[in-house]
N, C-alpha and C. Protein backbone atom coordinates (compact mmCIF):
# COMPACT_ATOMS: atom_id res chain seq x y z
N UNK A 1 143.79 23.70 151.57
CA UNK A 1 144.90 23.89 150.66
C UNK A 1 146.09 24.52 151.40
N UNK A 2 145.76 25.99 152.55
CA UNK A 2 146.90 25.91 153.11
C UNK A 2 147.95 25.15 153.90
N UNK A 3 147.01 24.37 154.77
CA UNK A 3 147.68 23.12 155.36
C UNK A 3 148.69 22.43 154.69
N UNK A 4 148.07 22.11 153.40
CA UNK A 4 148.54 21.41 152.76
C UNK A 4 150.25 21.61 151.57
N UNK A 5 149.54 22.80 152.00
CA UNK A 5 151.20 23.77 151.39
C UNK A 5 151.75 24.02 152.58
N UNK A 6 151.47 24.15 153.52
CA UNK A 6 152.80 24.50 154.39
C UNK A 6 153.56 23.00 155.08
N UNK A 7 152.82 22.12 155.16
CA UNK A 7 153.19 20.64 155.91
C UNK A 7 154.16 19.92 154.35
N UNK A 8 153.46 19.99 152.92
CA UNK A 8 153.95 19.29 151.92
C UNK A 8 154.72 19.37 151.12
N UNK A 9 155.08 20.83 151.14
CA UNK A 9 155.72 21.88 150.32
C UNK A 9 157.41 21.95 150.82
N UNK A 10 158.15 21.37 151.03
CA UNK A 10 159.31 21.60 151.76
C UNK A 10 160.56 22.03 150.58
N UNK A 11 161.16 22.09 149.66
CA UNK A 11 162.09 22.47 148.61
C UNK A 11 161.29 22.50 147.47
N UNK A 12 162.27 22.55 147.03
CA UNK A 12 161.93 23.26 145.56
C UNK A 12 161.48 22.84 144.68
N UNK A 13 162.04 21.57 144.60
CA UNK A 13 161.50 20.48 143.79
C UNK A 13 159.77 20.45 144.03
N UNK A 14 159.47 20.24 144.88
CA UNK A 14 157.97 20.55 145.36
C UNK A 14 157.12 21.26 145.06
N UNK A 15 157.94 22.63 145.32
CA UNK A 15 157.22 23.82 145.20
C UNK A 15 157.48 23.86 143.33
N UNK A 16 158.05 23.77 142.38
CA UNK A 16 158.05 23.46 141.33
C UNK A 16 156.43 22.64 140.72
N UNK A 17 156.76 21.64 141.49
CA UNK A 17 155.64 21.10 140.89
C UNK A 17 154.13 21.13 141.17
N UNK A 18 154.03 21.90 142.25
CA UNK A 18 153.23 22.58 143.05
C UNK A 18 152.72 23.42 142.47
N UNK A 19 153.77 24.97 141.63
CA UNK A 19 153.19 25.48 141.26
C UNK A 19 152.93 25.13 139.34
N UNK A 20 153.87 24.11 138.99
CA UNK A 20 153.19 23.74 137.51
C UNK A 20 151.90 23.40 137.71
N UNK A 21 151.53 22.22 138.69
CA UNK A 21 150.12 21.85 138.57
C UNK A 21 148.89 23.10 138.71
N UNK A 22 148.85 24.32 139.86
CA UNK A 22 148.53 25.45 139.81
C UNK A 22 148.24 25.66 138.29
N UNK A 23 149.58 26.04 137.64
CA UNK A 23 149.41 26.34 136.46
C UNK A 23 148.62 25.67 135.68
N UNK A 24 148.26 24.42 135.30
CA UNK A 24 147.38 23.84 134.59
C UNK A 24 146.26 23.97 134.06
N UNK A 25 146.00 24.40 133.71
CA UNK A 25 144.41 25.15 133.39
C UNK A 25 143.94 24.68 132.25
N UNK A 26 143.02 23.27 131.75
CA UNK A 26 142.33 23.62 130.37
C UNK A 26 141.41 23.78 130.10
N UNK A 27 141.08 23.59 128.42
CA UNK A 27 139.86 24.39 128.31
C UNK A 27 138.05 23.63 129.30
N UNK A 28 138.69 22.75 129.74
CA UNK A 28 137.24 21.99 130.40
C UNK A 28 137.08 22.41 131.47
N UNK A 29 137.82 23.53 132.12
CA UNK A 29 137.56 24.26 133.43
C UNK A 29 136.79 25.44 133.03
N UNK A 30 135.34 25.06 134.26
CA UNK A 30 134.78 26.37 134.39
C UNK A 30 135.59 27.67 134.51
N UNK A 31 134.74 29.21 134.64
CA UNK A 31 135.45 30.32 134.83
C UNK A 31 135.86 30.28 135.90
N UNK A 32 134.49 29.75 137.07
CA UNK A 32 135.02 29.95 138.60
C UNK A 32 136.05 29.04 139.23
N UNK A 33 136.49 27.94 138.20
CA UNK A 33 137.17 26.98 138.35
C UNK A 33 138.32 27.63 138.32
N UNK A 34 138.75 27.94 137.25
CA UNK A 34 139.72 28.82 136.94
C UNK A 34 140.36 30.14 137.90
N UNK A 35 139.69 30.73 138.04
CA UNK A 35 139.87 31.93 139.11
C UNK A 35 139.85 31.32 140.50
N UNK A 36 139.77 30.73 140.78
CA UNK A 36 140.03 29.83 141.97
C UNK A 36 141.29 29.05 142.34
N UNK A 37 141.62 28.74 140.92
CA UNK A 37 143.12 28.02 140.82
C UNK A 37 143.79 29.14 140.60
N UNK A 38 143.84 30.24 139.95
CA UNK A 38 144.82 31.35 139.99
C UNK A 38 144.69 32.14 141.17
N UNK A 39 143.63 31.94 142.13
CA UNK A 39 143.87 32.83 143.27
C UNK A 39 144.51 32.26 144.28
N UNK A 40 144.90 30.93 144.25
CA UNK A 40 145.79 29.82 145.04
C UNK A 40 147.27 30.43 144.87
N UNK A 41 147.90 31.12 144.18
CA UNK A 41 149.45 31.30 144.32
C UNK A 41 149.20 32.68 144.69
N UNK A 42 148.27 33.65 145.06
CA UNK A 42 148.10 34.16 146.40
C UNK A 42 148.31 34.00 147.73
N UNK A 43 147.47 32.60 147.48
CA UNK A 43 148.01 31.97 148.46
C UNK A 43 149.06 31.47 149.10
N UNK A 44 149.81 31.26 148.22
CA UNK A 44 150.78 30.15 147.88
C UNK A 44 152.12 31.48 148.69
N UNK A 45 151.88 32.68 148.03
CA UNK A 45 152.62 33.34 148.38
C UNK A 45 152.49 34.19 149.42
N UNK A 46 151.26 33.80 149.93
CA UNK A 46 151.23 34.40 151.59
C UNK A 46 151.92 33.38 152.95
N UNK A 47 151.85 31.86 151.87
CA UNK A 47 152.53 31.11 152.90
C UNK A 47 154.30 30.68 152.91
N UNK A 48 154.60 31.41 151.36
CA UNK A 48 155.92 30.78 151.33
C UNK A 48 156.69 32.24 151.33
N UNK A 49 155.74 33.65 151.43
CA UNK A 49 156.35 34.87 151.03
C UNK A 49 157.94 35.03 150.05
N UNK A 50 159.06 35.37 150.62
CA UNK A 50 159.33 35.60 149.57
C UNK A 50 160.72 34.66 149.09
N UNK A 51 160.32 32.98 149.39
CA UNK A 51 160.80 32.36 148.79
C UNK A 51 160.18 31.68 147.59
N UNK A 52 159.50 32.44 147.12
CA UNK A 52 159.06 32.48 145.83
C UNK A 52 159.38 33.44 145.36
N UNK A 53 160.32 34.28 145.26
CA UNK A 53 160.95 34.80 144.46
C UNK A 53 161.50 34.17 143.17
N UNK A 54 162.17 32.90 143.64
CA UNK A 54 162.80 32.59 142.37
C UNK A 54 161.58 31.67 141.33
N UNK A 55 160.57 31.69 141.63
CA UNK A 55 159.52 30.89 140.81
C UNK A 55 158.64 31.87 139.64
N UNK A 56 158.84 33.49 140.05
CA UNK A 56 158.00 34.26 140.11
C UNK A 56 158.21 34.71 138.27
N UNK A 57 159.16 34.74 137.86
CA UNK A 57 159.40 34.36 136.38
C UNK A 57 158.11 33.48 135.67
N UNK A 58 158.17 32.03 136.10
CA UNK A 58 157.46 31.57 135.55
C UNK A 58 155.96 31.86 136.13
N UNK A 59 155.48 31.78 136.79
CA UNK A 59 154.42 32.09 137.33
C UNK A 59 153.56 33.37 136.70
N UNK A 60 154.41 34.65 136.46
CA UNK A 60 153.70 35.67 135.63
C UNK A 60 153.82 35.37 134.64
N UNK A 61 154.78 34.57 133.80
CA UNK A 61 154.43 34.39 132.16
C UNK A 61 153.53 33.32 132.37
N UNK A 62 152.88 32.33 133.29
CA UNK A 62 152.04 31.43 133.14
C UNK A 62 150.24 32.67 133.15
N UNK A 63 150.40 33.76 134.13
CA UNK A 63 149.37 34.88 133.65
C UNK A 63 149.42 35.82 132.66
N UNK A 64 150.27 35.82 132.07
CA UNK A 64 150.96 36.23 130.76
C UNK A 64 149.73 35.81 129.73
N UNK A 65 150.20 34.42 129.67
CA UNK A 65 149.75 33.80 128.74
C UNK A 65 148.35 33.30 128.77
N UNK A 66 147.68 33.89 130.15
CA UNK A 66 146.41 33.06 130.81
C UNK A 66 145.30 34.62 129.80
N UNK A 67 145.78 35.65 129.90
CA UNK A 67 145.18 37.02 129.27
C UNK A 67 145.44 37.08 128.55
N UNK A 68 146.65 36.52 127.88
CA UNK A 68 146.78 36.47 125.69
C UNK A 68 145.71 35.47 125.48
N UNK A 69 145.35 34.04 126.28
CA UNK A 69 145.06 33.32 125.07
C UNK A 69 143.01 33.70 125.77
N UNK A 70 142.74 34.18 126.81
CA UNK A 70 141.19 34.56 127.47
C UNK A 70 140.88 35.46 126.26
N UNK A 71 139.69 34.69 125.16
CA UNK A 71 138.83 35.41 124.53
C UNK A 71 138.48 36.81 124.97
N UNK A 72 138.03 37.02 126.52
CA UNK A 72 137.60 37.94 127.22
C UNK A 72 138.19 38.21 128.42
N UNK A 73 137.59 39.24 128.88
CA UNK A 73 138.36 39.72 130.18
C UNK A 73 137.85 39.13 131.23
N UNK A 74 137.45 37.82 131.27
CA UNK A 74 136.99 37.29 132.64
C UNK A 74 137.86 36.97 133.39
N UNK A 75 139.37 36.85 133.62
CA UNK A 75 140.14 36.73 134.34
C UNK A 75 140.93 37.53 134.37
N UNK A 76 140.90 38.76 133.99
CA UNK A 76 142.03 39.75 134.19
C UNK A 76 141.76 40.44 135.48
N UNK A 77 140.52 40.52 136.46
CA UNK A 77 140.28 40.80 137.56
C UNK A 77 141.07 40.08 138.26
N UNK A 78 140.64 38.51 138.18
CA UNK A 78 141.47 38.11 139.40
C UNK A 78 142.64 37.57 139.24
N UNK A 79 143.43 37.79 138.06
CA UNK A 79 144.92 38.22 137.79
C UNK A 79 145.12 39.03 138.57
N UNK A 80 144.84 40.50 138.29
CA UNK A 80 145.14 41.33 138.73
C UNK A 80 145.25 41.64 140.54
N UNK A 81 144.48 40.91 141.06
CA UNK A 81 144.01 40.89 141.70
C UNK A 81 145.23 39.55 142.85
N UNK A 82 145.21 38.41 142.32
CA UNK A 82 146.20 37.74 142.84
C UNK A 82 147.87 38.61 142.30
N UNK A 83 148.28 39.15 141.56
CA UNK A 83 149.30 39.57 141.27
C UNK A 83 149.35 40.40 142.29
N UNK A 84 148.45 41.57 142.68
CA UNK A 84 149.00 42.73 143.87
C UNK A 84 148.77 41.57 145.43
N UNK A 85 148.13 40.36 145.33
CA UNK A 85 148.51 39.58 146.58
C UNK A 85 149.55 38.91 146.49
N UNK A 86 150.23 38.74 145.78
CA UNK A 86 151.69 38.35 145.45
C UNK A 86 152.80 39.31 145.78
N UNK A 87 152.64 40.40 145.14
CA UNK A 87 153.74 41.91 145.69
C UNK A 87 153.46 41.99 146.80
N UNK A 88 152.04 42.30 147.73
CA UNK A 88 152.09 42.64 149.32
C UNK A 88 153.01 41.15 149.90
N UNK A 89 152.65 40.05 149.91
CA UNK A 89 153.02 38.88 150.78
C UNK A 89 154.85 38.82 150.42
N UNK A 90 155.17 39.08 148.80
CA UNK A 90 156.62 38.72 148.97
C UNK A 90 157.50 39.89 149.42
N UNK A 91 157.02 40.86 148.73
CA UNK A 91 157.99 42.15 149.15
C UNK A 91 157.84 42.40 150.52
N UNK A 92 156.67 41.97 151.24
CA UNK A 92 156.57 42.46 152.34
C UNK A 92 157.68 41.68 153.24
N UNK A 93 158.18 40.83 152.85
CA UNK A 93 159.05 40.34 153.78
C UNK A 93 160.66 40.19 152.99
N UNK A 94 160.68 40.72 152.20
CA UNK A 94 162.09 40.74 151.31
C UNK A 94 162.54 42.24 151.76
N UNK A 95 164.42 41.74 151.86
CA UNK A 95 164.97 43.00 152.12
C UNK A 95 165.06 44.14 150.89
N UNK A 96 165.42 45.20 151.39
CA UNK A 96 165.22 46.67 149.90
C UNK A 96 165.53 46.25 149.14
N UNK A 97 167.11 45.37 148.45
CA UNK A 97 167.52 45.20 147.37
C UNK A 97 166.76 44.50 146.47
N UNK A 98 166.06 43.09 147.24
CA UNK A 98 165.33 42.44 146.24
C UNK A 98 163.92 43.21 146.33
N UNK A 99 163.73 43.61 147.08
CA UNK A 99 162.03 44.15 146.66
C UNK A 99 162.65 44.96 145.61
N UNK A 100 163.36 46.23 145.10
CA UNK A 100 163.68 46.72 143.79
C UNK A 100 163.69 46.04 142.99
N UNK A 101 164.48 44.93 142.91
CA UNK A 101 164.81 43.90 141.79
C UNK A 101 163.15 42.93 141.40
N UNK A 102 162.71 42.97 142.42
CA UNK A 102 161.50 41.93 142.15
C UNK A 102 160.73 42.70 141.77
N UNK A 103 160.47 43.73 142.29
CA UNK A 103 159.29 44.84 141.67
C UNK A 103 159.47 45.08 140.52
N UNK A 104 161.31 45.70 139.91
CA UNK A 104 160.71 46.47 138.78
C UNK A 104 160.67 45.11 137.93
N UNK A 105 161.61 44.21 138.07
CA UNK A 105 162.59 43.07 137.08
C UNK A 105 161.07 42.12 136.77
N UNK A 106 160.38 42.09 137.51
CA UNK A 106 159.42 40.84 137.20
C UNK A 106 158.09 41.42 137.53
N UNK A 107 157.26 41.94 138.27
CA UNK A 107 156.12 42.05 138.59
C UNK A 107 156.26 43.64 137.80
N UNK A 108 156.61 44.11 136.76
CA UNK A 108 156.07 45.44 136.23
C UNK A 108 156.41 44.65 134.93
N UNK A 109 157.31 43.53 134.78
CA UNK A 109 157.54 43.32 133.30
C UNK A 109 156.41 42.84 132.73
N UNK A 110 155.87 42.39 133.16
CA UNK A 110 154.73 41.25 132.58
C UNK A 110 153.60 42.53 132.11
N UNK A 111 153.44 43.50 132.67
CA UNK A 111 151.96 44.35 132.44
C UNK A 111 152.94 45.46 131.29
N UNK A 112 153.78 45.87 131.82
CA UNK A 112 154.25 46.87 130.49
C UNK A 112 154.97 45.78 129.11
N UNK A 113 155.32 44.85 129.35
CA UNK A 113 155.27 43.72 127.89
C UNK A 113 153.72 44.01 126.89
N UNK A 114 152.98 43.47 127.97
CA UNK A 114 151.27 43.38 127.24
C UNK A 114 150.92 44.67 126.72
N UNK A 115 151.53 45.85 127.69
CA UNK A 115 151.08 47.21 126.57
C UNK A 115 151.74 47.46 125.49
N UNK A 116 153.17 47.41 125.75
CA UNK A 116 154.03 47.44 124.29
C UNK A 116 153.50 46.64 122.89
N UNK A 117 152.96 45.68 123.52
CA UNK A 117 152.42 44.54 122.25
C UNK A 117 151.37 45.10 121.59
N UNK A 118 150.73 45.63 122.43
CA UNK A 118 149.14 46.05 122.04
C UNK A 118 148.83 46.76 121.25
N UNK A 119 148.53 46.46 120.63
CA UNK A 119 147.33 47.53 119.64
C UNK A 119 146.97 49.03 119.39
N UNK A 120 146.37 48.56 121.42
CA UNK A 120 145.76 50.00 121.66
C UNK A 120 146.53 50.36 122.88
N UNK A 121 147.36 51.58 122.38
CA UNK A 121 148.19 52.17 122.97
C UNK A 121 147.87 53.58 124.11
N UNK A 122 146.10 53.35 124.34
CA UNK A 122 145.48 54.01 125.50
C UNK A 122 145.78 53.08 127.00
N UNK A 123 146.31 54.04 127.76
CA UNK A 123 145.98 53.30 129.49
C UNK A 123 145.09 54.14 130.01
């Protein structure tokens, strides 16, 4: 798969549809199926670092919506889990201004949204 993103992947247009298909997930996918395809834009973002910035909008409301609609918590591990491999690979190579902007603007919105919504107002 990396090969295949770094040789196939060239603009945006690409990487668009690259990461919609990523996104795809239905209900006829196993769990490990699943967590396998969400640990790919880990990937995705260790090879394109942080020109995925501008994708990164959709991409957390696509895990957004992957932990609203999971009966259970079987994928909030490796959400969680590809999301902090997403902050090390992009920020790590983005200058100060956008690592601020990307950190707080998008990768904190998505987890303090889900608590505001919630219910249960314990962390």
């Amino acid at each position: 798969m990396k090969k295949m993103m770094k040789i196939d992947i060239t603009d945006n247009d690409r990487m668009l549809i690259f990461l919609s298909s990523l996104a795809n997930i239905n209900e006829h996918y196993t769990v490990p199926q699943m967590k396998e395809q969400i640990k790919q834009f880990g990937v995705a973002a260790e090879i394109f670092e942080d020109a995925l910035v501008p994708f990164m909008p959709k991409v957390l409301f696509n895990f957004q919506k992957r932990i609203k609609e999971e009966g259970s918590t079987r994928l909030h591990t490796t959400i969680g889990e590809t999301i902090g491999l997403m902050v090390w690979h992009i920020l790590d190579k983005a200058d100060q201004e956008l690592q601020e902007d990307v950190f707080l603007n998008q990768f904190l919105a998505m987890p303090l949204a889900i608590l505001e919504k919630s219910n249960n107002k314990v962390v």
